[in-house]
PDB file of N, CA and C in Angstrom:
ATOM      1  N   UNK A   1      -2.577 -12.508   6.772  1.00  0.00           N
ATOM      2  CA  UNK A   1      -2.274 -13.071   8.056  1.00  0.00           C
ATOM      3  C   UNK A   1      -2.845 -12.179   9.134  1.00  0.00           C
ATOM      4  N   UNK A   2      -2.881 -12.535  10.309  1.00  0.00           N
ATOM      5  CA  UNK A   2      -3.860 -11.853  11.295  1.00  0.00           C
ATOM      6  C   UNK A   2      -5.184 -11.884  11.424  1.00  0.00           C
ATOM      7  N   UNK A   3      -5.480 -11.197  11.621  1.00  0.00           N
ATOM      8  CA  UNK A   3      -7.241 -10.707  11.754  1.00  0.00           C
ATOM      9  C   UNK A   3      -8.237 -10.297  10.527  1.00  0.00           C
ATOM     10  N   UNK A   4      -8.072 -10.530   9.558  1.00  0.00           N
ATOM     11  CA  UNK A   4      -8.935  -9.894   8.264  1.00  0.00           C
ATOM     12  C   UNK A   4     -10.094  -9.829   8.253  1.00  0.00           C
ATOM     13  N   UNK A   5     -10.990  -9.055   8.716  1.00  0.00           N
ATOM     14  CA  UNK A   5     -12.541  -8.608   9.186  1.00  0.00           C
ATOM     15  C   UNK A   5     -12.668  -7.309   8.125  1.00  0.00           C
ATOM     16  N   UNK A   6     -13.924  -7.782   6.761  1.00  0.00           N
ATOM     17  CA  UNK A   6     -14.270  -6.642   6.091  1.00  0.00           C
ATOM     18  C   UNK A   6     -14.754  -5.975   7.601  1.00  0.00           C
ATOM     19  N   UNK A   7     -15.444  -5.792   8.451  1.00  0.00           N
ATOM     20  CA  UNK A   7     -16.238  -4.775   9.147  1.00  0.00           C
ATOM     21  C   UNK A   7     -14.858  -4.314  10.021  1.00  0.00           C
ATOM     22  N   UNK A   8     -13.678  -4.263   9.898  1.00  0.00           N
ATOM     23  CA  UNK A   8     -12.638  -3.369  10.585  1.00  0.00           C
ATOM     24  C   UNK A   8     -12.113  -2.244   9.465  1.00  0.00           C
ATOM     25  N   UNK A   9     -11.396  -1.101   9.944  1.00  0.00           N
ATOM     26  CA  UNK A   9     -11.125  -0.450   9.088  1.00  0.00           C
ATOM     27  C   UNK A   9     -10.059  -0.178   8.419  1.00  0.00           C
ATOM     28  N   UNK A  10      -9.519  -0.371   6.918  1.00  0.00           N
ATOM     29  CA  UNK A  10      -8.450  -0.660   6.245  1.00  0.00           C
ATOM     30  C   UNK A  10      -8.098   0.159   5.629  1.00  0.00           C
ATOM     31  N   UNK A  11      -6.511   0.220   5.108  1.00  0.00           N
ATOM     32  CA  UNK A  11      -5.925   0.983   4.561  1.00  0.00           C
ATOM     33  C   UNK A  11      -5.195  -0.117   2.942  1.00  0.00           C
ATOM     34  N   UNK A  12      -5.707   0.333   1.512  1.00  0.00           N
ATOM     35  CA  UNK A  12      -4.906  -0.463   1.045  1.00  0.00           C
ATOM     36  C   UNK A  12      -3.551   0.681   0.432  1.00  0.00           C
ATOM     37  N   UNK A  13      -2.532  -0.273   0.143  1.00  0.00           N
ATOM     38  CA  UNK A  13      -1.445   0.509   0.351  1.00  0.00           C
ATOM     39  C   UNK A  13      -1.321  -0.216  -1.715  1.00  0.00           C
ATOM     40  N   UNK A  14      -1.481   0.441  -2.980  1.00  0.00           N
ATOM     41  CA  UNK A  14      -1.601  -0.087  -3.904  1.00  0.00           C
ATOM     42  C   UNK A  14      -0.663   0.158  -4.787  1.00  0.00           C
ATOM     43  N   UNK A  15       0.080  -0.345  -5.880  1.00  0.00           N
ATOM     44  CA  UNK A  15       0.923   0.190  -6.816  1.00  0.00           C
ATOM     45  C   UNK A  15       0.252   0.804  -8.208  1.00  0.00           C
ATOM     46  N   UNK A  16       0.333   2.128  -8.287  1.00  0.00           N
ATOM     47  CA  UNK A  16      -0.532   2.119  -9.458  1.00  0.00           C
ATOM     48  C   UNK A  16      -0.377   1.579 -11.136  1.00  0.00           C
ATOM     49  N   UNK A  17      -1.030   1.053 -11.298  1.00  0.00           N
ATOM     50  CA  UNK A  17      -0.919   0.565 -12.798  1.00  0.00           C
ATOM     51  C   UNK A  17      -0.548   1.240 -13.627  1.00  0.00           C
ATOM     52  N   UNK A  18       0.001   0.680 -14.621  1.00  0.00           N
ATOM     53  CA  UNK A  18       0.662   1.711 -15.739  1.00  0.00           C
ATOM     54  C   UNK A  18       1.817   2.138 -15.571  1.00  0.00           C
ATOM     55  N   UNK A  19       2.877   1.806 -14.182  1.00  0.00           N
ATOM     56  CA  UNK A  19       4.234   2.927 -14.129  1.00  0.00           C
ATOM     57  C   UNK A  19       5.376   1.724 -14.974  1.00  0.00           C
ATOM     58  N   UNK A  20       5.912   2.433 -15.716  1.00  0.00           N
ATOM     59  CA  UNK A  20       7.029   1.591 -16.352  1.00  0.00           C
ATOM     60  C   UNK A  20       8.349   1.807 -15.258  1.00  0.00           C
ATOM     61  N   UNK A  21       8.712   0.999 -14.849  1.00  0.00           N
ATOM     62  CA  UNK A  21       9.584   1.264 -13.811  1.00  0.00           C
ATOM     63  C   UNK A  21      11.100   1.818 -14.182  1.00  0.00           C
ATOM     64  N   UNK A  22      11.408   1.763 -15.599  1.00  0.00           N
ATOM     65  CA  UNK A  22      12.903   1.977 -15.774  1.00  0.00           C
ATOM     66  C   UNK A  22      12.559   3.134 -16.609  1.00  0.00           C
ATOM     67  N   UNK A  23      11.445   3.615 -17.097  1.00  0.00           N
ATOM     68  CA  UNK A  23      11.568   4.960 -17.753  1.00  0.00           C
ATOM     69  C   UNK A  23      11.048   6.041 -16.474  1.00  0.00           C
ATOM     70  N   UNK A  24      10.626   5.467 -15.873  1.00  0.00           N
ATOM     71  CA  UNK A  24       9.982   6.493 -14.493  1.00  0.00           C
ATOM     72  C   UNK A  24      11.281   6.969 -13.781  1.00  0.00           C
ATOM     73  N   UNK A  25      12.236   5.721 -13.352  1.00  0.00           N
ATOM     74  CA  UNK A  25      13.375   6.225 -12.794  1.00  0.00           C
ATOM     75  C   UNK A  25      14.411   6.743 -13.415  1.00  0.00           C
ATOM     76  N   UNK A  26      14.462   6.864 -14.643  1.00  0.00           N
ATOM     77  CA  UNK A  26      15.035   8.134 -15.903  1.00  0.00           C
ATOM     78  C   UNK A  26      14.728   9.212 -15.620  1.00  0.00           C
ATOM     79  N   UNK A  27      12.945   9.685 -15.634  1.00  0.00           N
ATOM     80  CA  UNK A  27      12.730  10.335 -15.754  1.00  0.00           C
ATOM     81  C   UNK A  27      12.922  11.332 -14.116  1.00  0.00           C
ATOM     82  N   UNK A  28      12.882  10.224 -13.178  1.00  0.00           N
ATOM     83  CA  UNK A  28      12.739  10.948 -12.150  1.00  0.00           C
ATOM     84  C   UNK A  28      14.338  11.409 -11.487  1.00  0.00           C
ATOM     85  N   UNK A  29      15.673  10.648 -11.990  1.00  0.00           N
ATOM     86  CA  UNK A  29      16.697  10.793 -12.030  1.00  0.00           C
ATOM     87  C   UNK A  29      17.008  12.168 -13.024  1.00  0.00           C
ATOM     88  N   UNK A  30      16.194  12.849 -13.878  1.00  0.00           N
ATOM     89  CA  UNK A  30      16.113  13.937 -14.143  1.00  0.00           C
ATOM     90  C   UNK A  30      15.632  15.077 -13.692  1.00  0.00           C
ATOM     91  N   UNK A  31      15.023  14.823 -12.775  1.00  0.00           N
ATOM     92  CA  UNK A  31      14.955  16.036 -12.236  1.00  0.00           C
ATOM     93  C   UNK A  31      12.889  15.774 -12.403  1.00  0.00           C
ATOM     94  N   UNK A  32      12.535  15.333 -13.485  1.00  0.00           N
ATOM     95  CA  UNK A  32      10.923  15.204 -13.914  1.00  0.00           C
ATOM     96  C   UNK A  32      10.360  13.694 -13.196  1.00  0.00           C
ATOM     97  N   UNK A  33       8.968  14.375 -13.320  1.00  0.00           N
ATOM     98  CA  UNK A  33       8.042  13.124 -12.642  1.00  0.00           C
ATOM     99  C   UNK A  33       6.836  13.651 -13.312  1.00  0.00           C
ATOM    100  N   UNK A  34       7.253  12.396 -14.250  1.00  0.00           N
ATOM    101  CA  UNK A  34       5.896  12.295 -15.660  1.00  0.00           C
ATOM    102  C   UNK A  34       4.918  10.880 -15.212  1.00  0.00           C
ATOM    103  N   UNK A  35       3.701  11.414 -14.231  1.00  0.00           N
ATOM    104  CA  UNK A  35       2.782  10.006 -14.353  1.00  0.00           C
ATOM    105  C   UNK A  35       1.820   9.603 -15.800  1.00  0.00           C
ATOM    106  N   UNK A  36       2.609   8.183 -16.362  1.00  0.00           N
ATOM    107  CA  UNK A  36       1.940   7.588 -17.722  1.00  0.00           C
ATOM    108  C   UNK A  36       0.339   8.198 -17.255  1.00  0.00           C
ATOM    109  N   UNK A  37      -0.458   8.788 -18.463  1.00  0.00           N
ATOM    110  CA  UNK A  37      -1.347   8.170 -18.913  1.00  0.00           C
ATOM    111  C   UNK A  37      -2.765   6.782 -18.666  1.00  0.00           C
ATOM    112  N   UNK A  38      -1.814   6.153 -19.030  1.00  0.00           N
ATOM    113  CA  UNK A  38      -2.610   5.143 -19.029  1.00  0.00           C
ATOM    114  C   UNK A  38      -2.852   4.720 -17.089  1.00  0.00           C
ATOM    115  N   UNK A  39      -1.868   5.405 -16.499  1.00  0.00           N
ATOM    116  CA  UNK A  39      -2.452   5.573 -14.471  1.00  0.00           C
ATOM    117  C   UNK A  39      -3.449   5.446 -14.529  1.00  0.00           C
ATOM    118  N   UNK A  40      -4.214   6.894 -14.985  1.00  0.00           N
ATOM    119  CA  UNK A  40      -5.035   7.606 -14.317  1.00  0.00           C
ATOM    120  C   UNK A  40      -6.256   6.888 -15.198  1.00  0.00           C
ATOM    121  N   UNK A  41      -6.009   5.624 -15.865  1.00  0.00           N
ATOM    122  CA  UNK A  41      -7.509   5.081 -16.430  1.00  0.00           C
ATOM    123  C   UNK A  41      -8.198   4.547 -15.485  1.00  0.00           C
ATOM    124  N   UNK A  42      -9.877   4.511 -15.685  1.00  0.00           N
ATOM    125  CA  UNK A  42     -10.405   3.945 -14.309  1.00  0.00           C
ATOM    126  C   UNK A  42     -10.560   2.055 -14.465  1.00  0.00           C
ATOM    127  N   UNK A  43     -10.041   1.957 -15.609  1.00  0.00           N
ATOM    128  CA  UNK A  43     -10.144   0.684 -16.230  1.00  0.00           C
ATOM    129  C   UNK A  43      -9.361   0.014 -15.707  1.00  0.00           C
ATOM    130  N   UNK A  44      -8.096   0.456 -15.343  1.00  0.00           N
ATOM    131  CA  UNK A  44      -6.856  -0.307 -14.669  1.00  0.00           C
ATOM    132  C   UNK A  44      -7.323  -1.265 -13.557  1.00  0.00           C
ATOM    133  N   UNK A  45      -6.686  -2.418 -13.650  1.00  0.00           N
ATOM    134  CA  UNK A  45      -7.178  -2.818 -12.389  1.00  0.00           C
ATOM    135  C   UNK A  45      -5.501  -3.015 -11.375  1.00  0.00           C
ATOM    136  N   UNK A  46      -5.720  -3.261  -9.958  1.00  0.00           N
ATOM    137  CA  UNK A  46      -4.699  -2.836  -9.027  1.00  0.00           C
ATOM    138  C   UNK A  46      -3.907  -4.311  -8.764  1.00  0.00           C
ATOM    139  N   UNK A  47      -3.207  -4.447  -9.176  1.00  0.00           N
ATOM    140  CA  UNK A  47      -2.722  -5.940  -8.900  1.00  0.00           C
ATOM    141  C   UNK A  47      -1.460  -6.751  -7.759  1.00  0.00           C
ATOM    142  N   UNK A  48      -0.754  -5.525  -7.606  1.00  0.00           N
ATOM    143  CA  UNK A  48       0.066  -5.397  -6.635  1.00  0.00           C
ATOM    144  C   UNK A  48      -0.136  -4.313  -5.227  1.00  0.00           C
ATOM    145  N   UNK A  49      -0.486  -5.300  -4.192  1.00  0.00           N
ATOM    146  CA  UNK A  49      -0.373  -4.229  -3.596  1.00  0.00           C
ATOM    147  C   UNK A  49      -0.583  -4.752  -1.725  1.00  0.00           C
ATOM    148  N   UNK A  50      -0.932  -3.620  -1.102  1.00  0.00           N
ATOM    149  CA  UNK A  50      -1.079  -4.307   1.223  1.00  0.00           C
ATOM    150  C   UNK A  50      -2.030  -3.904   1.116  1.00  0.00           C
ATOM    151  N   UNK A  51      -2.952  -5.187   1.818  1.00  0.00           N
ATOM    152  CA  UNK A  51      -3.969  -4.085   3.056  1.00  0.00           C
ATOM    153  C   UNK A  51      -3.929  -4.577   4.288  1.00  0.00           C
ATOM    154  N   UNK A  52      -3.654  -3.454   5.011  1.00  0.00           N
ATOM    155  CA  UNK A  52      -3.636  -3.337   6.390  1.00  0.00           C
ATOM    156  C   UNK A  52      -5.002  -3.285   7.206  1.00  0.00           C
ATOM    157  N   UNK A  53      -5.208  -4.102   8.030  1.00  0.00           N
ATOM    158  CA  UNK A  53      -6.432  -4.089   9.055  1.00  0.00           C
ATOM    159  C   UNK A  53      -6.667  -3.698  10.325  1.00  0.00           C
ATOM    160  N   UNK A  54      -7.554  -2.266  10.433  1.00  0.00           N
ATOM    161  CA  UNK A  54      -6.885  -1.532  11.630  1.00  0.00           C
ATOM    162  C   UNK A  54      -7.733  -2.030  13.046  1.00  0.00           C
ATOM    163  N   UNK A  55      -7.545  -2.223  13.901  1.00  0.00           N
ATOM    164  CA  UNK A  55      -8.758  -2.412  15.084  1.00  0.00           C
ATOM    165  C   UNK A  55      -7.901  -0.806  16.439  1.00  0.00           C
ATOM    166  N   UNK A  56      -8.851  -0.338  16.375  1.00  0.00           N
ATOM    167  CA  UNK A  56      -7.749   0.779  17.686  1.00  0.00           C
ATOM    168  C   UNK A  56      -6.736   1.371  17.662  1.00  0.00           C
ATOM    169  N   UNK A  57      -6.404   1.592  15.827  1.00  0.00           N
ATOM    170  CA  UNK A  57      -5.213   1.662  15.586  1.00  0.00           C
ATOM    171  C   UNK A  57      -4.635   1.773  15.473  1.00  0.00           C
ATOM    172  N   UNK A  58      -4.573  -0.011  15.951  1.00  0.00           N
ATOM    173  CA  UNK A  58      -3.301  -0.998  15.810  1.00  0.00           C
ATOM    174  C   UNK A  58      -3.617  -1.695  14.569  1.00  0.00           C
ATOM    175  N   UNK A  59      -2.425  -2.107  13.566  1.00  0.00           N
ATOM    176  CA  UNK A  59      -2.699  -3.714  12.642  1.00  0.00           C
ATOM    177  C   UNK A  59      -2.578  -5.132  13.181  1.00  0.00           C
ATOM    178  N   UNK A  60      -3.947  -5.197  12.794  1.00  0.00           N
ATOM    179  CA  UNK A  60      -4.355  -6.558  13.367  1.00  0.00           C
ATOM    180  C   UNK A  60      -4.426  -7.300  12.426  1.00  0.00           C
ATOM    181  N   UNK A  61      -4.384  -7.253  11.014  1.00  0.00           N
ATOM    182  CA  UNK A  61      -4.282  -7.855   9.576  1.00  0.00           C
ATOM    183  C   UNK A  61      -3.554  -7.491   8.443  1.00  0.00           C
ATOM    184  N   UNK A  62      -2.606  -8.513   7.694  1.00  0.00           N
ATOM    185  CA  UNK A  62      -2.486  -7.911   6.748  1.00  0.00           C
ATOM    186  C   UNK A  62      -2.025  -8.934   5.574  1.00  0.00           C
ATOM    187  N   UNK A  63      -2.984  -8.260   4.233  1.00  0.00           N
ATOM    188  CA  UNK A  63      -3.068  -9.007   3.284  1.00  0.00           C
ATOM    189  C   UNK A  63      -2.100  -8.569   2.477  1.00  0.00           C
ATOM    190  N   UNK A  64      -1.065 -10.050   2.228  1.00  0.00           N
ATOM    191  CA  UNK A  64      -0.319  -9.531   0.845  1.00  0.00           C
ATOM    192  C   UNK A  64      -0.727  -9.598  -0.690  1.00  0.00           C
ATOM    193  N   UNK A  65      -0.984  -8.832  -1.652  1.00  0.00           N
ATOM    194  CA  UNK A  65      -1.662  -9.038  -2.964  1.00  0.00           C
ATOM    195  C   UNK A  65      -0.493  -9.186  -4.052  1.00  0.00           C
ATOM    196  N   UNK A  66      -0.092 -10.140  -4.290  1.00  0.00           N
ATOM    197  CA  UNK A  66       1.110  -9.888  -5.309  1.00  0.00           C
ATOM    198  C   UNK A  66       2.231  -9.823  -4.748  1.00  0.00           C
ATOM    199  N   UNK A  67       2.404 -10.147  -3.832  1.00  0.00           N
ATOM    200  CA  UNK A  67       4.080  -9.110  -2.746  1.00  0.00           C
ATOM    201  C   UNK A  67       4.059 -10.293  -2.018  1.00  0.00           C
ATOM    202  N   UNK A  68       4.325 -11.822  -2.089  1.00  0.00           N
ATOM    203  CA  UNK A  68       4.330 -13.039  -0.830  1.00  0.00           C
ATOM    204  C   UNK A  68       5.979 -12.677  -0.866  1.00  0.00           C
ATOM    205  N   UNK A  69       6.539 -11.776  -1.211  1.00  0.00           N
ATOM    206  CA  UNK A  69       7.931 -12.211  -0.906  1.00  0.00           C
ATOM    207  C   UNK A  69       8.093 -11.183   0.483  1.00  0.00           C
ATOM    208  N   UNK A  70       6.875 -10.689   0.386  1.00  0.00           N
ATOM    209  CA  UNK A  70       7.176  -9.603   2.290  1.00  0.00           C
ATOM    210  C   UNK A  70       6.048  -9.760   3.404  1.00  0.00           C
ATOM    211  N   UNK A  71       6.339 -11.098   2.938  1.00  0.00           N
ATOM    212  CA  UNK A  71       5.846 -11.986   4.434  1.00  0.00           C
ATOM    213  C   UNK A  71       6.303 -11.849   5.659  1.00  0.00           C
ATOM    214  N   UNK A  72       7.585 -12.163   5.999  1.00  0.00           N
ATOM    215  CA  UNK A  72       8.247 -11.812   7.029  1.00  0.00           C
ATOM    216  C   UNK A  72       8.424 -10.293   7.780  1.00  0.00           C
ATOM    217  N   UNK A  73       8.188  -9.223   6.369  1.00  0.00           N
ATOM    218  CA  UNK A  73       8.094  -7.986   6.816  1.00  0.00           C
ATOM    219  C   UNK A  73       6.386  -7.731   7.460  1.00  0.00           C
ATOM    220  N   UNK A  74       5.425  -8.739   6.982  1.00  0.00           N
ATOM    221  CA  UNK A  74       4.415  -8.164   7.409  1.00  0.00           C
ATOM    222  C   UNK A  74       4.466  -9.066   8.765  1.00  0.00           C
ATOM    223  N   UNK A  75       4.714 -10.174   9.185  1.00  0.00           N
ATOM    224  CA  UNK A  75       4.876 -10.498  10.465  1.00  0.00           C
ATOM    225  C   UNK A  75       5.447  -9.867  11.599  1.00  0.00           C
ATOM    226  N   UNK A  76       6.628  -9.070  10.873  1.00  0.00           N
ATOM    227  CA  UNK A  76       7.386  -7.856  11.893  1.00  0.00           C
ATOM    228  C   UNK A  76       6.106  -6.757  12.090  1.00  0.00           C
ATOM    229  N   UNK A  77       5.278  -6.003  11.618  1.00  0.00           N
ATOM    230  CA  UNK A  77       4.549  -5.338  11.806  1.00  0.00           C
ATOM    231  C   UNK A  77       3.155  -5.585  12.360  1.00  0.00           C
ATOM    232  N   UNK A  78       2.914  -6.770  12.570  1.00  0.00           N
ATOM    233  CA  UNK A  78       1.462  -7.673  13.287  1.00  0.00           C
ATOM    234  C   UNK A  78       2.475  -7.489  14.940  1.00  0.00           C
ATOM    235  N   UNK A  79       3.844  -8.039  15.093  1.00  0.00           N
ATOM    236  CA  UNK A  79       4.125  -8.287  16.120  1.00  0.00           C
ATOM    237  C   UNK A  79       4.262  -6.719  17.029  1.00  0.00           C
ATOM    238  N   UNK A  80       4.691  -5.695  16.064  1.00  0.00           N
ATOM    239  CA  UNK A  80       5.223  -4.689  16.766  1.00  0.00           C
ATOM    240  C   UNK A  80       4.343  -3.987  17.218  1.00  0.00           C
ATOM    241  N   UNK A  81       2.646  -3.730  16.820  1.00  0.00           N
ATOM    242  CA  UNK A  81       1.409  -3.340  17.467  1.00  0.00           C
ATOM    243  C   UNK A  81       1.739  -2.058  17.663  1.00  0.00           C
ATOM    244  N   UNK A  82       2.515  -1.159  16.469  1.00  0.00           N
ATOM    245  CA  UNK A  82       2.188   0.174  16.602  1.00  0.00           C
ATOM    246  C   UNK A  82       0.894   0.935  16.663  1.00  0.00           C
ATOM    247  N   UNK A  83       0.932   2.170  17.301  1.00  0.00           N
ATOM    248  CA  UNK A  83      -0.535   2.715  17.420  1.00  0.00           C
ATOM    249  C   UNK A  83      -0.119   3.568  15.920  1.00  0.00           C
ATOM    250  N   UNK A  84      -1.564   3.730  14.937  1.00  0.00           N
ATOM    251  CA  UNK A  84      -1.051   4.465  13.973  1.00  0.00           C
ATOM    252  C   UNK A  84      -2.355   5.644  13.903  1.00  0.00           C
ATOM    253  N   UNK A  85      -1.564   6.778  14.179  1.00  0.00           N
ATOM    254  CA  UNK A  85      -2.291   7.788  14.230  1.00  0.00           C
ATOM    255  C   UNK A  85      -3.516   8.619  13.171  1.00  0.00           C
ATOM    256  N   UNK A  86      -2.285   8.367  11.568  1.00  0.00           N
ATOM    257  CA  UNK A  86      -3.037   8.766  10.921  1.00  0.00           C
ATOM    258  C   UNK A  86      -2.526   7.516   9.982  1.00  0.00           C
ATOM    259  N   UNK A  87      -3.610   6.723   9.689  1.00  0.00           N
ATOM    260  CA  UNK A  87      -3.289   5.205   8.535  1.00  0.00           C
ATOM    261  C   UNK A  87      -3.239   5.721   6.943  1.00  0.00           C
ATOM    262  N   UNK A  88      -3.307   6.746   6.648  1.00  0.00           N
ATOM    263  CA  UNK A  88      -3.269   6.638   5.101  1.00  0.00           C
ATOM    264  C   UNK A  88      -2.298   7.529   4.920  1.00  0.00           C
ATOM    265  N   UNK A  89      -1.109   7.938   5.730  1.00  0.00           N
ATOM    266  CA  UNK A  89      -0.047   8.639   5.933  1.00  0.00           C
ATOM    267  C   UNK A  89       1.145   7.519   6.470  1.00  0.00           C
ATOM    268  N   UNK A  90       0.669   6.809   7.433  1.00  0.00           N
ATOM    269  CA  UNK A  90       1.663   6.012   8.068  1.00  0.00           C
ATOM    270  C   UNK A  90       1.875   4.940   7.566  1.00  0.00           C
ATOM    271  N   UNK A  91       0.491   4.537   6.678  1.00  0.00           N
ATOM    272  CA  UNK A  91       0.610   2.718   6.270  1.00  0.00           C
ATOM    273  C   UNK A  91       1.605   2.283   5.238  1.00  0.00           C
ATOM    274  N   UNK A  92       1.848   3.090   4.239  1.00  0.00           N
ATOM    275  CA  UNK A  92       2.632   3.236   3.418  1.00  0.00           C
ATOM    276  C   UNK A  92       4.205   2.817   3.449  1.00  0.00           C
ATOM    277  N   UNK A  93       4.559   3.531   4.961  1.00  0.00           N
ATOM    278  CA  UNK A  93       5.681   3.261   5.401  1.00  0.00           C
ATOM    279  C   UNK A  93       5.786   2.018   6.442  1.00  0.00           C
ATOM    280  N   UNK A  94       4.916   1.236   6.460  1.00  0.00           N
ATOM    281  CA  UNK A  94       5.113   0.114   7.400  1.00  0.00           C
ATOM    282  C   UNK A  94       5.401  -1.315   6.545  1.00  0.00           C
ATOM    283  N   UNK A  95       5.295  -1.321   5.464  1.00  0.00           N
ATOM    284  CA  UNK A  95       6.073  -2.068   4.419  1.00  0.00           C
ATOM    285  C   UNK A  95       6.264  -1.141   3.049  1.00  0.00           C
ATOM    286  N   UNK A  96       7.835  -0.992   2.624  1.00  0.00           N
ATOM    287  CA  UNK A  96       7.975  -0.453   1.599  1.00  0.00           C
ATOM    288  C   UNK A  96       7.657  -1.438   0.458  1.00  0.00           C
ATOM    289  N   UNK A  97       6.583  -0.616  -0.622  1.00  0.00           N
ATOM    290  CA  UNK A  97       6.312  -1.072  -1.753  1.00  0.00           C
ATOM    291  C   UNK A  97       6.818  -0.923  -2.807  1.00  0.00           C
ATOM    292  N   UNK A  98       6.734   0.792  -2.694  1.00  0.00           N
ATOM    293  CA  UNK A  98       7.113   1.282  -3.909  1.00  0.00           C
ATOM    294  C   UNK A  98       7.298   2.780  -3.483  1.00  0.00           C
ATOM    295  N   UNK A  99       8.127   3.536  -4.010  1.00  0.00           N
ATOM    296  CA  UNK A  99       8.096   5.147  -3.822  1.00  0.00           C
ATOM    297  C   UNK A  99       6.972   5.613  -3.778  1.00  0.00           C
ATOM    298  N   UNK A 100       7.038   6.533  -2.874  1.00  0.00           N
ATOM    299  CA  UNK A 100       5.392   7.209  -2.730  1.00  0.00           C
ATOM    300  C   UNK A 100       4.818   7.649  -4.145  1.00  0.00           C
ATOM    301  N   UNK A 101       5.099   7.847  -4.764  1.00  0.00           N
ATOM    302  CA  UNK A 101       4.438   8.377  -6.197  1.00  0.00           C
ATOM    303  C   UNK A 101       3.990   7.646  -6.879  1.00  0.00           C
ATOM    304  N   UNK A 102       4.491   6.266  -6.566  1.00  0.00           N
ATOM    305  CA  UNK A 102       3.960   5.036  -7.328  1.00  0.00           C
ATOM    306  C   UNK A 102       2.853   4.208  -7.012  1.00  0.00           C
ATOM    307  N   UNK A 103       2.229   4.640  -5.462  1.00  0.00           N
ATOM    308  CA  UNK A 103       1.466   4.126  -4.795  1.00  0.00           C
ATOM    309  C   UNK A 103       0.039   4.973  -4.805  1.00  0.00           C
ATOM    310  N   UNK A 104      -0.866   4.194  -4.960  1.00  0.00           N
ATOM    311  CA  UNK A 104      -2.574   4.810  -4.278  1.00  0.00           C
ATOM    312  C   UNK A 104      -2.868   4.123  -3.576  1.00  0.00           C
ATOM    313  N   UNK A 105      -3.296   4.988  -2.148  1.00  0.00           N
ATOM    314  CA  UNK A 105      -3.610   5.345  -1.234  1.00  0.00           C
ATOM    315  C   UNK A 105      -4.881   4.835  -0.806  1.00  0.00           C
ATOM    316  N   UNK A 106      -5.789   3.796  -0.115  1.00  0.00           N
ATOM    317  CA  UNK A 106      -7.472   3.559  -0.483  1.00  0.00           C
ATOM    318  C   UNK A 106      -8.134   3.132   1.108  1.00  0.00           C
ATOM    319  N   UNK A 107      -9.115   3.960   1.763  1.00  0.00           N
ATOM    320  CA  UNK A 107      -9.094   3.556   3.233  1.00  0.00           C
ATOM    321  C   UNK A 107     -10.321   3.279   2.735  1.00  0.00           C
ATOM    322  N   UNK A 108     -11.208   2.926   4.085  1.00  0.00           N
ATOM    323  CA  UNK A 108     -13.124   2.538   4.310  1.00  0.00           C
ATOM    324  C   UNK A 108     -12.667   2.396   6.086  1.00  0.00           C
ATOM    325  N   UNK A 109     -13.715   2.678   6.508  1.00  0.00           N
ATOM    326  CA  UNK A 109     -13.889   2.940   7.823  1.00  0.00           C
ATOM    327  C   UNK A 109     -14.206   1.735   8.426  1.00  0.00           C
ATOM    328  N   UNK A 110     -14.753   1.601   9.513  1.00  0.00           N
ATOM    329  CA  UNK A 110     -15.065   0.092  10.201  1.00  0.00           C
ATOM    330  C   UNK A 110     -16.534   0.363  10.464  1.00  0.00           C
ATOM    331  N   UNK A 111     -17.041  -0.797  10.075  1.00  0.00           N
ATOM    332  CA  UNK A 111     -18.674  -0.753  10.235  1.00  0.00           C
ATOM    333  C   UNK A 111     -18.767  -0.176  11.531  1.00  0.00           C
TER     334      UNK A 111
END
């Protein structure tokens, strides 16, 4: 929704592949934070996940990939036209996905 221009500059906000969600929060309810293996393959492909579209930025776009149930959250954030200083620090937190550990991080600049 919004503005989606490959030539603006984006932040995708991604879940990484491979996290088993109920042994991760075992493990991380222990005190440990064991990333699977199979993460860090380059084979994985990203299936859940935001991208945000920056113009001046502000988000002027944003694509939901897998996530239509935070529609309404991404309409709250088109309307509120925060300035975001640093996007691959801030974007993360402008719709919660997933705990930061569970997420990669992926910008490109604007033509």
């Amino acid at each position: 929704m919004g503005r989606i221009d490959a030539r603006l500059e984006t932040v995708g906000v991604w879940f990484k592949p491979g996290f088993d969600v109920i042994d991760d929060m075992a493990q991380h309810a222990h005190g440990q934070l064991v990333v699977p293996a199979q993460a860090a393959d380059p084979g994985d492909h990203f299936r859940r996940g935001i991208v945000y579209y920056l113009y001046r930025g502000r988000v002027v776009g944003v694509l939901l990939c897998g996530c239509g149930e935070m529609l309404e959250q991404a309409r709250d954030v088109l309307r509120r036209q925060d300035v975001i200083a640093s996007p691959s620090e801030e974007a993360p937190n402008l719709i919660l996905l997933a705990p930061r550990h569970w997420l990669r991080i992926m910008t490109s600049k604007a033509w």
